[in-house]
Protein backbone atom coordinates (compact mmCIF):
# COMPACT_ATOMS: atom_id res chain seq x y z
CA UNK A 1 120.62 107.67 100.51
CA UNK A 2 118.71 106.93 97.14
CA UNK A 3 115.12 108.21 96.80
CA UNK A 4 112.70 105.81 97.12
CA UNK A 5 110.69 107.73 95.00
CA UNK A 6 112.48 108.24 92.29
CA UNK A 7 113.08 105.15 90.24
CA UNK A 8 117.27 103.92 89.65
CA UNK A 9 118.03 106.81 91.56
CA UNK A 10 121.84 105.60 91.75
CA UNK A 11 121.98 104.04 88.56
CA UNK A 12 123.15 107.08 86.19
CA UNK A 13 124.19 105.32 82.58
CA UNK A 14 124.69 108.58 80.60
CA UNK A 15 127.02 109.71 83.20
CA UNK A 16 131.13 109.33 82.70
CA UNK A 17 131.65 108.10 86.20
CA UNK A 18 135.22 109.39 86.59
CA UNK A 19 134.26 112.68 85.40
CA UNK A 20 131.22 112.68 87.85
CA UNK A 21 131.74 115.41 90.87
CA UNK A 22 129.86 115.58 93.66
CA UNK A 23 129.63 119.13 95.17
CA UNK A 24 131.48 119.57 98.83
CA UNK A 25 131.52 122.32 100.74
CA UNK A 26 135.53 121.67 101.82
CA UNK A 27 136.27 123.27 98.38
CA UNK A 28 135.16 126.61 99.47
CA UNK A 29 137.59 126.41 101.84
CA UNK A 30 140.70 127.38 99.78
CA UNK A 31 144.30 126.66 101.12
CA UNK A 32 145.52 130.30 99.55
CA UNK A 33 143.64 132.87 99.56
CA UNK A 34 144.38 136.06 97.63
CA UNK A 35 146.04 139.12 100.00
CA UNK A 36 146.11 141.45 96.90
CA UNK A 37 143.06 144.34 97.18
CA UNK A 38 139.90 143.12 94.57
CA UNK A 39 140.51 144.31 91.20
CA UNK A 40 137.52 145.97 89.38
CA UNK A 41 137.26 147.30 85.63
CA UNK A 42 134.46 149.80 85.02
CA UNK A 43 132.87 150.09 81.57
CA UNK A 44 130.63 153.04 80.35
CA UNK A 45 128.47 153.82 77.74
CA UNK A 46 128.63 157.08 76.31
CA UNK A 47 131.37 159.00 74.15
CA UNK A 48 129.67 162.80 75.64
CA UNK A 49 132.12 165.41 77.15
CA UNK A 50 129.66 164.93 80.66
CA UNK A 51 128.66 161.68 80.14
CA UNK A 52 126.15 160.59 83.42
CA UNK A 53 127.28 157.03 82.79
CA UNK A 54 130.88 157.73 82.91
CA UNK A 55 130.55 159.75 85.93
CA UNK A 56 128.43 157.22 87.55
CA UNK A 57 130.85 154.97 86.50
CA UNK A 58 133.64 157.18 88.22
CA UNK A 59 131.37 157.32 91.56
CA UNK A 60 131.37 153.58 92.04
CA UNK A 61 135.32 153.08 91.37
CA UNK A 62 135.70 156.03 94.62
CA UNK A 63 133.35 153.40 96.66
CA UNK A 64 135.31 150.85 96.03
CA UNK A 65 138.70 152.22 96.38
CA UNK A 66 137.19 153.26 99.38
CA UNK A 67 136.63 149.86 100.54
CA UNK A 68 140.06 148.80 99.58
CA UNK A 69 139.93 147.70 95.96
CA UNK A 70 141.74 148.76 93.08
CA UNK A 71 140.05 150.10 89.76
CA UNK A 72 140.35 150.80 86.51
CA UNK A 73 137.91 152.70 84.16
CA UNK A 74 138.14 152.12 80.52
CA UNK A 75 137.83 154.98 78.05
CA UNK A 76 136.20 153.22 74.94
CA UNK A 77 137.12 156.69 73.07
CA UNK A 78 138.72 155.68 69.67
CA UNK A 79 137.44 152.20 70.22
CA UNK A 80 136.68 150.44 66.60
CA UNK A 81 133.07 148.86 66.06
CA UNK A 82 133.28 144.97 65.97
CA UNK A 83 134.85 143.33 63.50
CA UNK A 84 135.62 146.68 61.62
CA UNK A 85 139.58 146.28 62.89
CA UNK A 86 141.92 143.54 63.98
CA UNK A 87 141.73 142.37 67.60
CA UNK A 88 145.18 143.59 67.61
CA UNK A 89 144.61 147.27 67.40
CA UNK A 90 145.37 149.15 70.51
CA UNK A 91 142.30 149.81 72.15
CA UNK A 92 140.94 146.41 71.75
CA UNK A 93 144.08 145.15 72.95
CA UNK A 94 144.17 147.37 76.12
CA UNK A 95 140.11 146.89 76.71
CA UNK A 96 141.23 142.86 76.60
CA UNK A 97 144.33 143.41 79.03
CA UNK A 98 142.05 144.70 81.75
CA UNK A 99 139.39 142.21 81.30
CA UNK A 100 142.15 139.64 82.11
CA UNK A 101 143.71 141.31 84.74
CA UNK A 102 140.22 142.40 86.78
CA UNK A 103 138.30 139.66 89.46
CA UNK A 104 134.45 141.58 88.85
CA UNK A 105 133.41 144.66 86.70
CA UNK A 106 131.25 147.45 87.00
CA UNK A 107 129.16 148.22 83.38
CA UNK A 108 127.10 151.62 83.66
CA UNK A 109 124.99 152.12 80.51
CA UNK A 110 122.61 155.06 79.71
CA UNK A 111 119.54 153.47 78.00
CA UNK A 112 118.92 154.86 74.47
CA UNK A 113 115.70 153.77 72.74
CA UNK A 114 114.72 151.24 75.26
CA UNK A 115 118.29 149.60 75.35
CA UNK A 116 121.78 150.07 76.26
CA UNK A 117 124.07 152.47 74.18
CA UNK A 118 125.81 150.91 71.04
CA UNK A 119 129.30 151.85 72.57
CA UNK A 120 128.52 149.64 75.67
CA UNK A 121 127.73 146.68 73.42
CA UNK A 122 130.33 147.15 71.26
CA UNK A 123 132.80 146.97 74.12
CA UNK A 124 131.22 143.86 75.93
CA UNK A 125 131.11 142.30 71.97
CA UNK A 126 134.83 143.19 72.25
CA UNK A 127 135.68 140.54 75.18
CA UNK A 128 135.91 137.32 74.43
CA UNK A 129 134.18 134.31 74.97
CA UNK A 130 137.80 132.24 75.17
CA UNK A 131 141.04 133.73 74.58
CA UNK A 132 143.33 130.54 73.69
CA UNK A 133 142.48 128.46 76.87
CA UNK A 134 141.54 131.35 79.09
CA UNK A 135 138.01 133.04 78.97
CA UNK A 136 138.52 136.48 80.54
CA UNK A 137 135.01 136.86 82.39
CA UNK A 138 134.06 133.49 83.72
CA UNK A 139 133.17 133.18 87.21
CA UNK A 140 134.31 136.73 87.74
CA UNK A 141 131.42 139.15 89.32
CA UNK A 142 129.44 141.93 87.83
CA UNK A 143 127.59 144.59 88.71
CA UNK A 144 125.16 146.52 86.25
CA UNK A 145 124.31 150.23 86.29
CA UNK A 146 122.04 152.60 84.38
CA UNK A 147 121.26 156.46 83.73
CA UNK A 148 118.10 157.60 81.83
CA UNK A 149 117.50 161.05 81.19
CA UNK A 150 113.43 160.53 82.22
CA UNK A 151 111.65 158.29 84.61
CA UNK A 152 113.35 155.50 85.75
CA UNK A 153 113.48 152.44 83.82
CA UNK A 154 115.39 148.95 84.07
CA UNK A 155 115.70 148.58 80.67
CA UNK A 156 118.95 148.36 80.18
CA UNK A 157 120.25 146.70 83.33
CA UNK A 158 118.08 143.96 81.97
CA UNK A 159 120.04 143.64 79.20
CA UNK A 160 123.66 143.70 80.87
CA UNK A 161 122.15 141.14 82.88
CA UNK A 162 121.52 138.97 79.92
CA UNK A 163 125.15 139.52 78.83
CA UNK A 164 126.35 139.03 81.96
CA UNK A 165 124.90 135.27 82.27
CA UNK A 166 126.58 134.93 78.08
CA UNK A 167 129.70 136.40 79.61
CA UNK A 168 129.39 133.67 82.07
CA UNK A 169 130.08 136.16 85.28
CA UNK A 170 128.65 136.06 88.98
CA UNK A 171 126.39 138.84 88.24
CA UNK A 172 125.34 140.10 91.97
CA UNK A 173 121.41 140.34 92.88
CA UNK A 174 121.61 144.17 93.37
CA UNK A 175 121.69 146.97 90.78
CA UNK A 176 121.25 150.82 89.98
CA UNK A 177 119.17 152.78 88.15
CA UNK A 178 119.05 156.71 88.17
CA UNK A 179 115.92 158.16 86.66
CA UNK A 180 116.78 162.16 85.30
CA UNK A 181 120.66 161.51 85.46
CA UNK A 182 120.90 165.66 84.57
CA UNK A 183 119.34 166.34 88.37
CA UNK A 184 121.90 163.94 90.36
CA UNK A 185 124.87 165.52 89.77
CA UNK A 186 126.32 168.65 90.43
CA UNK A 187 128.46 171.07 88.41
CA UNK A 188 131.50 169.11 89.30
CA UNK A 189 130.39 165.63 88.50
CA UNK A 190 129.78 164.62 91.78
CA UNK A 191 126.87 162.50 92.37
CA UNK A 192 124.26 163.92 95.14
CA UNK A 193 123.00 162.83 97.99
CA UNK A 194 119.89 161.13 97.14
CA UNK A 195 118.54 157.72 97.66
CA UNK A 196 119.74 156.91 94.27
CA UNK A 197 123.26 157.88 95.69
CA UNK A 198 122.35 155.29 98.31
CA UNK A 199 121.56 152.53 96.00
CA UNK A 200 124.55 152.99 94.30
CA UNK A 201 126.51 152.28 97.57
CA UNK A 202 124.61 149.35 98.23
CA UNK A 203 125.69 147.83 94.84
CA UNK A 204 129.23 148.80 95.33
CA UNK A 205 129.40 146.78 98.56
CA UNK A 206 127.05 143.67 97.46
CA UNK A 207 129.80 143.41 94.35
CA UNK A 208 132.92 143.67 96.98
CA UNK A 209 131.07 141.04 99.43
CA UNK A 210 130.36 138.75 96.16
CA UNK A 211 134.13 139.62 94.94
CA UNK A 212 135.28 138.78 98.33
CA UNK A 213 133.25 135.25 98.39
CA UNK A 214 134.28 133.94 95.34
CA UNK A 215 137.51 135.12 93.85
CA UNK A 216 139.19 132.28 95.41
CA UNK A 217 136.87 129.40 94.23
CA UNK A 218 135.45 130.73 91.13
CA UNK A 219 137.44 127.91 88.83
CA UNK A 220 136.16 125.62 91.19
CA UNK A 221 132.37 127.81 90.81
CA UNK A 222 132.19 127.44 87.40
CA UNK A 223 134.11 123.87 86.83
CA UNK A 224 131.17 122.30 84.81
CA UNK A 225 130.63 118.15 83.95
CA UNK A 226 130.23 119.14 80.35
CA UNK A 227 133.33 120.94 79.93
CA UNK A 228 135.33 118.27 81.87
CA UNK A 229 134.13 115.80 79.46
CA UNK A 230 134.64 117.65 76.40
CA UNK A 231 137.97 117.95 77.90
CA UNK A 232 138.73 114.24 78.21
CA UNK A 233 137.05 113.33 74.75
CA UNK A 234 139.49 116.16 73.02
CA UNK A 235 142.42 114.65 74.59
CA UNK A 236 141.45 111.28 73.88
CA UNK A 237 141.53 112.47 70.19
CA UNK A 238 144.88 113.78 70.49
CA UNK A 239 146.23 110.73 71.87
CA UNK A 240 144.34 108.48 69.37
CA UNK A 241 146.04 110.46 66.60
CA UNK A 242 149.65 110.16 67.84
CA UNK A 243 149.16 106.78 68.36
CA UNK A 244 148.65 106.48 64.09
């Protein structure tokens, strides 16, 4: 029913009508759903031999193998700075591969100068936007991570969130941040029990719950008007030209 307080409430004249979708909920009902376990790539920041972002990094994947997903941790060790080497060189090419082949991600950064680490930017700066008619992130979920070595600080997290929302990705409500990264783990790179150990469980299970949700209706998730019409308009060109 129209709003009676809203003036031509039905009468939409900017709007392609056959390109117009109303939201249902029966689409979040899909016929197939996925039996495979989630698939999760986890990103790091930091190059050092005992890296606390890597390890954190490493302590997440173990959650969520332990909840039944599979993982993969990128080593962005011999990794080229943007635009300094073909997108065909290996590590680019691998660090692509896995962002095509995961359903969320996991990016744990330590925060340098106020900000995330150059090596975690240059690896998000690596993915893609679009990748011939695929883009490798959309509607996929995210969780974002960070280790300081002082107080705590969100800093960085802020950040991935911001590239998260560019990346277009279901970036989950939850996070982690672990202030003096040096005290919360032990000689063997295990993280502590602590209620920074805690949160990072928390995230971990908010991301599979998310991953869970949505992995079967994120085309549907992130189907947008705009896109649909650009769609129609570019193959309207294309016929147009044959038809010279």
């Amino acid at each position: 029913m129209a709003d009676s307080n809203v003036p031509d409430s039905n009468r939409l004249p900017n709007i392609v009508a056959e390109l117009f979708s109303i939201p249902s909920a029966d689409r979040f009902e899909p016929t197939d759903r996925a039996s495979h376990p989630p698939r999760f790539l986890l990103l790091y920041g930091s190059l050092r031999k005992r890296s606390y972002s890597k390890l954190l990094a490493q302590e997440a994947a173990r959650l969520l193998q332990a909840m039944g997903a599979e993982t993969r941790l990128f080593d962005p060790t011999g990794l080229p700075l943007p635009d300094a080497e073909p997108d065909t060189h290996p590590k680019v090419r691998e660090l692509r591969e896995l962002a095509q082949w995961a359903e969320g991600m996991v990016w744990s950064s330590p925060e340098r100068h106020g900000a995330m680490s150059g090596i975690m930017k240059a690896q998000i700066d690596w993915i893609p936007l679009a990748q011939g008619s695929l883009r490798p992130t959309q509607g996929k979920t995210l969780a974002v991570m960070q280790v300081s070595g002082g107080s705590q600080s969100f800093n960085a997290v802020n950040q991935l969130r911001v590239l998260g929302r560019w990346m277009r990705m279901i970036t989950i409500p939850n996070q982690s941040s672990v202030a003096k990264a040096f005290n919360e783990f032990d000689e063997a790179g295990r993280m502590k029990p602590s209620a920074y150990y805690d949160r990072v469980v928390d995230v971990m299970e908010e991301l599979m719950k998310f991953t869970l949700l949505t992995r079967d209706v994120s085309p549907y998730l992130v189907d947008r008007y705009s896109e649909r019409k650009e769609s129609a308009e570019a193959l309207s060109r294309r016929v147009n030209l044959r038809s010279i």
